[in-house]
PDB file of N, CA and C in Angstrom:
ATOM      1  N   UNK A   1     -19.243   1.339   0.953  1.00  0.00           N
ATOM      2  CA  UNK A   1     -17.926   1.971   0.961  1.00  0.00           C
ATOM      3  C   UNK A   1     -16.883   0.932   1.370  1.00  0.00           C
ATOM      4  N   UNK A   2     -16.149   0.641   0.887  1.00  0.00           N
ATOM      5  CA  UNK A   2     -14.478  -0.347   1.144  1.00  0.00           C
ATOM      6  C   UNK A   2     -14.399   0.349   2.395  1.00  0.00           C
ATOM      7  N   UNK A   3     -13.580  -0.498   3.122  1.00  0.00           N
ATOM      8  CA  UNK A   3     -12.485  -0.809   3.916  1.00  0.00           C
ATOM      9  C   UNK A   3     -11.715   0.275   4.050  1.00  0.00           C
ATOM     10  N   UNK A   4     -11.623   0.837   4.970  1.00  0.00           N
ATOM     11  CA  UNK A   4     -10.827   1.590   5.322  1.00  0.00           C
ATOM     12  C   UNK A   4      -9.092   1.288   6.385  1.00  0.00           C
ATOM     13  N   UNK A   5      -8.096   1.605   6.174  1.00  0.00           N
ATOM     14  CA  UNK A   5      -6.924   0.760   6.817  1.00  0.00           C
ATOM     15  C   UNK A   5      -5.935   2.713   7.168  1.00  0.00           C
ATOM     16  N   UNK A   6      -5.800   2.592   8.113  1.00  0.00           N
ATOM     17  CA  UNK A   6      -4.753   3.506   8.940  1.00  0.00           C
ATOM     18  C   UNK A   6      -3.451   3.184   8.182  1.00  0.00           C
ATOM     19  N   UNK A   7      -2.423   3.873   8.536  1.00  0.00           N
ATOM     20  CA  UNK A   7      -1.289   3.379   8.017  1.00  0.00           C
ATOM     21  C   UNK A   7      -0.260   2.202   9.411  1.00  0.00           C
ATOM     22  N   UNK A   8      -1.051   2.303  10.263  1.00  0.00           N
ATOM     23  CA  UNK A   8      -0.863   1.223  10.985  1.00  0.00           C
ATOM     24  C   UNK A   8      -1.505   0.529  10.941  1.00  0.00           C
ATOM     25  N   UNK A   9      -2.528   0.153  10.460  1.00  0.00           N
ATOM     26  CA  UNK A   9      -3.678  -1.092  10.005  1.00  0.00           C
ATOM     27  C   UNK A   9      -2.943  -1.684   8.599  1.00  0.00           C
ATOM     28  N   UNK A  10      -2.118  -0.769   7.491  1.00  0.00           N
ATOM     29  CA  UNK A  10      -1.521  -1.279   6.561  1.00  0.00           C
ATOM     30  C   UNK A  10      -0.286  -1.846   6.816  1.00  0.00           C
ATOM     31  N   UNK A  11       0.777  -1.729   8.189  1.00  0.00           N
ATOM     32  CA  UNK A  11       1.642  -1.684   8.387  1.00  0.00           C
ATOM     33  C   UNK A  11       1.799  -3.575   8.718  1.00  0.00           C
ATOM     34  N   UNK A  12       0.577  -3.736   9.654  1.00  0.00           N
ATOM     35  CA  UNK A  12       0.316  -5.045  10.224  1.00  0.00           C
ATOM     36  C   UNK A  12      -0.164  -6.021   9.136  1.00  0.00           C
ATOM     37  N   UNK A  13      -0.819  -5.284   8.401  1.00  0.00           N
ATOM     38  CA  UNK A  13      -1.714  -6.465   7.261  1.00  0.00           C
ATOM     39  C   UNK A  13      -0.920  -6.438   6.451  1.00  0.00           C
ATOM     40  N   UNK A  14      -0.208  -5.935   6.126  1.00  0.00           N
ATOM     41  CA  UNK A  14       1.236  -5.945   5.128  1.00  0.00           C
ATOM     42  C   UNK A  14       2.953  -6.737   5.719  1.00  0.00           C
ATOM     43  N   UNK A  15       2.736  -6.650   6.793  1.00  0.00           N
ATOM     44  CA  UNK A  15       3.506  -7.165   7.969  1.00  0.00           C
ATOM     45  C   UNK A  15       5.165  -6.405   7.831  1.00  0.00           C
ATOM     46  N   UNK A  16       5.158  -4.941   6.992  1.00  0.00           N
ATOM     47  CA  UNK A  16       6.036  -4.566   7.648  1.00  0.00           C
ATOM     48  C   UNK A  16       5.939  -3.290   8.304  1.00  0.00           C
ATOM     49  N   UNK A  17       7.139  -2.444   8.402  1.00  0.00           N
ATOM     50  CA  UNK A  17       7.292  -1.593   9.701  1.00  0.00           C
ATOM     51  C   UNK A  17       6.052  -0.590   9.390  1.00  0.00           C
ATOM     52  N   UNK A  18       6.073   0.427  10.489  1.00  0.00           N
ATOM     53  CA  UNK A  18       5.334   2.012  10.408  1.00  0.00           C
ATOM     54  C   UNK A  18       6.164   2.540   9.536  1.00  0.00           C
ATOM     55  N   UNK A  19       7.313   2.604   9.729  1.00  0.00           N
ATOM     56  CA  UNK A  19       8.236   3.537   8.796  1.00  0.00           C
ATOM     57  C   UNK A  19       8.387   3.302   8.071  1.00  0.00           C
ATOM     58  N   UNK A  20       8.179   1.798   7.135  1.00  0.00           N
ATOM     59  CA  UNK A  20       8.498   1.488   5.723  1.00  0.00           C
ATOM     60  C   UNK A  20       7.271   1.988   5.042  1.00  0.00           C
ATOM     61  N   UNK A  21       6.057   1.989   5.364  1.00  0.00           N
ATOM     62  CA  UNK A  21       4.324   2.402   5.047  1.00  0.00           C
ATOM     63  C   UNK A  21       4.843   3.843   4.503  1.00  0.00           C
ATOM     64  N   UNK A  22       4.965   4.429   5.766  1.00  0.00           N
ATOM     65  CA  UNK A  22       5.820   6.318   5.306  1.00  0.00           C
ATOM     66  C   UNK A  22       6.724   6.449   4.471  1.00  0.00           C
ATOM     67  N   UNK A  23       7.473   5.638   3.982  1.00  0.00           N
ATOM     68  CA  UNK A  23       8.782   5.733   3.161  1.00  0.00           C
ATOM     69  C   UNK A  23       7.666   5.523   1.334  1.00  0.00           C
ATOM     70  N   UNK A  24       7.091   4.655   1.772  1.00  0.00           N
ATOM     71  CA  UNK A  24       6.368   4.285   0.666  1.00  0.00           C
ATOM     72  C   UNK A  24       5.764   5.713  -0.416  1.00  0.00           C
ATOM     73  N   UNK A  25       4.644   6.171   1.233  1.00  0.00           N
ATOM     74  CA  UNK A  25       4.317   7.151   1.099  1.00  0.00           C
ATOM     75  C   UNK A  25       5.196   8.328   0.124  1.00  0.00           C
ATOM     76  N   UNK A  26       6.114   8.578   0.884  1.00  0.00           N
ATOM     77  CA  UNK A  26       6.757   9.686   0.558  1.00  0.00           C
ATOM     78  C   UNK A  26       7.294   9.718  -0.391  1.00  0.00           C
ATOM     79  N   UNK A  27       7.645   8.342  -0.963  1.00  0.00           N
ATOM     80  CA  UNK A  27       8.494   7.944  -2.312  1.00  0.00           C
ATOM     81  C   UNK A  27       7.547   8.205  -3.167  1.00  0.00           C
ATOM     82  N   UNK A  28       6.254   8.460  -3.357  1.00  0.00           N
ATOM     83  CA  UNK A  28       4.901   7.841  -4.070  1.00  0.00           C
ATOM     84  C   UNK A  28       5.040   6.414  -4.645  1.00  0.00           C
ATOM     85  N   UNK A  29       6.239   5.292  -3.902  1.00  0.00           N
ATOM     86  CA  UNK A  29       5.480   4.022  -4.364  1.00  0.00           C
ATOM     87  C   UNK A  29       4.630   3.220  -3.791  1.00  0.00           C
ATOM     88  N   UNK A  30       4.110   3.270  -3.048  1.00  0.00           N
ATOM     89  CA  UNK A  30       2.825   2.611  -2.210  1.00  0.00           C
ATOM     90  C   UNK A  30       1.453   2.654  -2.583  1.00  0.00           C
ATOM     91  N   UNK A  31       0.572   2.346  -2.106  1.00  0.00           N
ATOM     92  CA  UNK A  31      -0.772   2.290  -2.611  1.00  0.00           C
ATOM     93  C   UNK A  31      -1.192   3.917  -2.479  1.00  0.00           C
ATOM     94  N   UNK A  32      -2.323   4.111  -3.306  1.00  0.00           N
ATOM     95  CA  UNK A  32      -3.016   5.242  -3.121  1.00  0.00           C
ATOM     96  C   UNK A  32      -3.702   5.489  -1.642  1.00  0.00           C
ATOM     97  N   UNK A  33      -3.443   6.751  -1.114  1.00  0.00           N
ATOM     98  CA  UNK A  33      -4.249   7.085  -0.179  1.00  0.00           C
ATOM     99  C   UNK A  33      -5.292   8.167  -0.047  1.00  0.00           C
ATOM    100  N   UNK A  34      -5.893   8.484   0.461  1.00  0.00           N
ATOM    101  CA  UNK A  34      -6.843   9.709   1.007  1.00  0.00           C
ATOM    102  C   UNK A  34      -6.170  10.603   2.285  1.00  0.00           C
ATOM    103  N   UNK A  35      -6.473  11.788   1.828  1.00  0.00           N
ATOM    104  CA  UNK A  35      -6.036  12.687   3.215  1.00  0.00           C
ATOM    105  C   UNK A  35      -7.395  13.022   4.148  1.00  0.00           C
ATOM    106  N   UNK A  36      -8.113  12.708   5.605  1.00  0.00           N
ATOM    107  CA  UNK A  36      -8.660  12.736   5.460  1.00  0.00           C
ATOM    108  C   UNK A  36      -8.778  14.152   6.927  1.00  0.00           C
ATOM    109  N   UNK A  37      -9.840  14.988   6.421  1.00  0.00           N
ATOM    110  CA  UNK A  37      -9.305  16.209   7.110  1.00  0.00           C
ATOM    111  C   UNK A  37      -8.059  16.643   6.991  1.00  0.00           C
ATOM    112  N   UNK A  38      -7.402  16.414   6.298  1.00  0.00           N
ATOM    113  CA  UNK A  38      -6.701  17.163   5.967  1.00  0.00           C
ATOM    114  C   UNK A  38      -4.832  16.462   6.452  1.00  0.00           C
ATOM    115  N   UNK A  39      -4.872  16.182   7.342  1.00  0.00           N
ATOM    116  CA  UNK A  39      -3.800  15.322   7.920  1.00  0.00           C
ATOM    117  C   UNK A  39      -4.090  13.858   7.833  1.00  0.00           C
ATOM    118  N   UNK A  40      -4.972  13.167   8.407  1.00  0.00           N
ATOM    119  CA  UNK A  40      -5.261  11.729   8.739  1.00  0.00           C
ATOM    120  C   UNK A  40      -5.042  11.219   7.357  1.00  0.00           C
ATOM    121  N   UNK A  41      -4.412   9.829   7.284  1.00  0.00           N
ATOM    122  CA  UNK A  41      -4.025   9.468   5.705  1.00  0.00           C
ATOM    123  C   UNK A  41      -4.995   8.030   6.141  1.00  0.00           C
ATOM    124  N   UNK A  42      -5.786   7.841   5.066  1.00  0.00           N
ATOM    125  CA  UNK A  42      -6.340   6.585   5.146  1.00  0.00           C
ATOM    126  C   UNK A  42      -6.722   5.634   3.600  1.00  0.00           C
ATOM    127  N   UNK A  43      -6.126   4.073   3.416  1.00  0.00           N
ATOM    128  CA  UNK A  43      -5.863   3.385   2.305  1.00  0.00           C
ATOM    129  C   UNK A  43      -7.337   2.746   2.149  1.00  0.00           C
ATOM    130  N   UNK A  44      -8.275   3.108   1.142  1.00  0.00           N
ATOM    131  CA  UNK A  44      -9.346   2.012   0.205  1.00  0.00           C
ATOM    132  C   UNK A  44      -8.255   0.563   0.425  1.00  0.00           C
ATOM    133  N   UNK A  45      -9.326  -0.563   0.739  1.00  0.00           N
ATOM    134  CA  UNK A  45      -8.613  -1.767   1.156  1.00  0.00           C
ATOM    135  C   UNK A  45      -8.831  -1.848  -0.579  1.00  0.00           C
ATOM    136  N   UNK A  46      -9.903  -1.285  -1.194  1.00  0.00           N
ATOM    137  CA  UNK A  46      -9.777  -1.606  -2.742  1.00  0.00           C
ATOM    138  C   UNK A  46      -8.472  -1.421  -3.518  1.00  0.00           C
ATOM    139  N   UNK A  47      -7.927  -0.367  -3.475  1.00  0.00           N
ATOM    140  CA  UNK A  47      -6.599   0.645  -3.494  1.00  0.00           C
ATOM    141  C   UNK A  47      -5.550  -0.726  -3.526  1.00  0.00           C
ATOM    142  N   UNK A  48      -5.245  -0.706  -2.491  1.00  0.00           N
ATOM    143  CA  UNK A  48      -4.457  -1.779  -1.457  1.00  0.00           C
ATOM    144  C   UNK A  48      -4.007  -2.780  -2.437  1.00  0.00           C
ATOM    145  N   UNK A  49      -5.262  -3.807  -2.461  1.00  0.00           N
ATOM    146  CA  UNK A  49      -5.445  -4.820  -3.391  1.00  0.00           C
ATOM    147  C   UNK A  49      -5.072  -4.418  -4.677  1.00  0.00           C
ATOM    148  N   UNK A  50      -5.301  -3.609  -5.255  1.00  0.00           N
ATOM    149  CA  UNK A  50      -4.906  -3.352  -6.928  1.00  0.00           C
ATOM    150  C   UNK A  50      -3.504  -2.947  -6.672  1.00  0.00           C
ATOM    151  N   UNK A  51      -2.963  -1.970  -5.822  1.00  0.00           N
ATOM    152  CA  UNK A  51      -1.641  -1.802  -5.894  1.00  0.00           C
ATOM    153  C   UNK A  51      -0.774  -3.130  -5.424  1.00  0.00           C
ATOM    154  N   UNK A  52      -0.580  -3.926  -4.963  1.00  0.00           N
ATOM    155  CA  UNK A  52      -0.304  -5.073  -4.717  1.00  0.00           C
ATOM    156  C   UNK A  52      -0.684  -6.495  -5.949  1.00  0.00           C
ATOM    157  N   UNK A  53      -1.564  -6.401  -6.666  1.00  0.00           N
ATOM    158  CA  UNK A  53      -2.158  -6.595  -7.461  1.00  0.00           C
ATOM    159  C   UNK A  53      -0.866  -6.559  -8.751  1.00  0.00           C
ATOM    160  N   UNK A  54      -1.020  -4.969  -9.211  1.00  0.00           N
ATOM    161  CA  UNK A  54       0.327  -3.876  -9.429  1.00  0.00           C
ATOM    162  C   UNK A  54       1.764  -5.151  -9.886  1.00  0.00           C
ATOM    163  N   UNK A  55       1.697  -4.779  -8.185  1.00  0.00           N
ATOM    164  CA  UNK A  55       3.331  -5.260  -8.250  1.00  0.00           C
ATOM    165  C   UNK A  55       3.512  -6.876  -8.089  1.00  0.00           C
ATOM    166  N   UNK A  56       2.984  -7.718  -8.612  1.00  0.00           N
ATOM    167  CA  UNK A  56       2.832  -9.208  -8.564  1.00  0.00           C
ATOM    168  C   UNK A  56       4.020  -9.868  -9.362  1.00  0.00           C
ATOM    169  N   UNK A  57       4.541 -10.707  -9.300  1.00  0.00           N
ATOM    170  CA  UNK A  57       5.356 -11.337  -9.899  1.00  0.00           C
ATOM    171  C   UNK A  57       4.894 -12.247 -10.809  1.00  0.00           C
ATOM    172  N   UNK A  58       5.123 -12.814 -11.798  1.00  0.00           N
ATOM    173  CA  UNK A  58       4.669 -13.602 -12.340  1.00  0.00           C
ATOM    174  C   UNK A  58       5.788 -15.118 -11.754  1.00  0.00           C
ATOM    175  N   UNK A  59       5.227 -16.124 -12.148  1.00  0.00           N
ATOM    176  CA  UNK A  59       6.496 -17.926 -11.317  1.00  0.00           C
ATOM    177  C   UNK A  59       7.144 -17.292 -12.563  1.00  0.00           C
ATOM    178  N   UNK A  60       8.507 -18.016 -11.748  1.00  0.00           N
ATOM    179  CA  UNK A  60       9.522 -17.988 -12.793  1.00  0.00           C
ATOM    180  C   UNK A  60      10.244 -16.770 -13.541  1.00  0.00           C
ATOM    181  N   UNK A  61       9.555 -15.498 -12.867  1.00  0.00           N
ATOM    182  CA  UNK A  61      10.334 -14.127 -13.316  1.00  0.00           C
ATOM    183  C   UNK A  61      11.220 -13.911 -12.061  1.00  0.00           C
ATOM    184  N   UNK A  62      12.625 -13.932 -12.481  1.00  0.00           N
ATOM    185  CA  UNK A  62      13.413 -13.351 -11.049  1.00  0.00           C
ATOM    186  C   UNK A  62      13.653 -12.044 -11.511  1.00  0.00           C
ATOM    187  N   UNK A  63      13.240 -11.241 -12.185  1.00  0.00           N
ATOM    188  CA  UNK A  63      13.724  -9.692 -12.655  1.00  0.00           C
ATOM    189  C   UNK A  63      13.166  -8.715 -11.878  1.00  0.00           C
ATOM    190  N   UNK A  64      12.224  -9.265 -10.629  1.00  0.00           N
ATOM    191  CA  UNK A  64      11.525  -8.619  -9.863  1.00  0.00           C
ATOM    192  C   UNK A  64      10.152  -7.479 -10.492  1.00  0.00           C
ATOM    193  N   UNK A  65      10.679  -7.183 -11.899  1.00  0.00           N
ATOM    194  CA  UNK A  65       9.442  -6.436 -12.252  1.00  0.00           C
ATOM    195  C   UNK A  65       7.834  -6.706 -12.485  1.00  0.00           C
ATOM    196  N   UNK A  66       6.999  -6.208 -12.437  1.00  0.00           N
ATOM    197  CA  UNK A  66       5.652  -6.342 -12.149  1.00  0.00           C
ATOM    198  C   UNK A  66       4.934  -6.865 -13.589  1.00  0.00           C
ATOM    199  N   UNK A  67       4.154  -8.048 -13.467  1.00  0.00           N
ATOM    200  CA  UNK A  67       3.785  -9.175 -14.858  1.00  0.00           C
ATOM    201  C   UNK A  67       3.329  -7.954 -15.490  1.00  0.00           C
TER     202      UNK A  67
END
């Protein structure tokens, strides 16, 4: 089973805030998560990686959109 990451375990390994992780969340642009019991939200480090993956830049694109 992958890696499991809190949304404060994503917050640090991603290096920004708690509240930007939740904003993500709530926007649905962030990585996929699991609800687990029902409240507890927890990210596949697999997840993670592909959504980041996702949004990569290619050198030399300043249009910010994803290669």
């Amino acid at each position: 089973m992958d890696r499991m990451l809190s949304p404060k375990d994503l917050s640090e390994w991603l290096g920004i805030s708690l509240q930007a992780v939740y904003h993500l969340n709530h926007s649905g642009a962030g990585p996929r998560y699991s609800r687990v019991g029902g409240k507890v939200i927890r990210y596949r480090l697999a997840d993670v990686e592909a959504w980041l993956d996702s949004r990569a830049v290619e050198r030399g694109d300043r249009s910010g959109a994803a290669a």
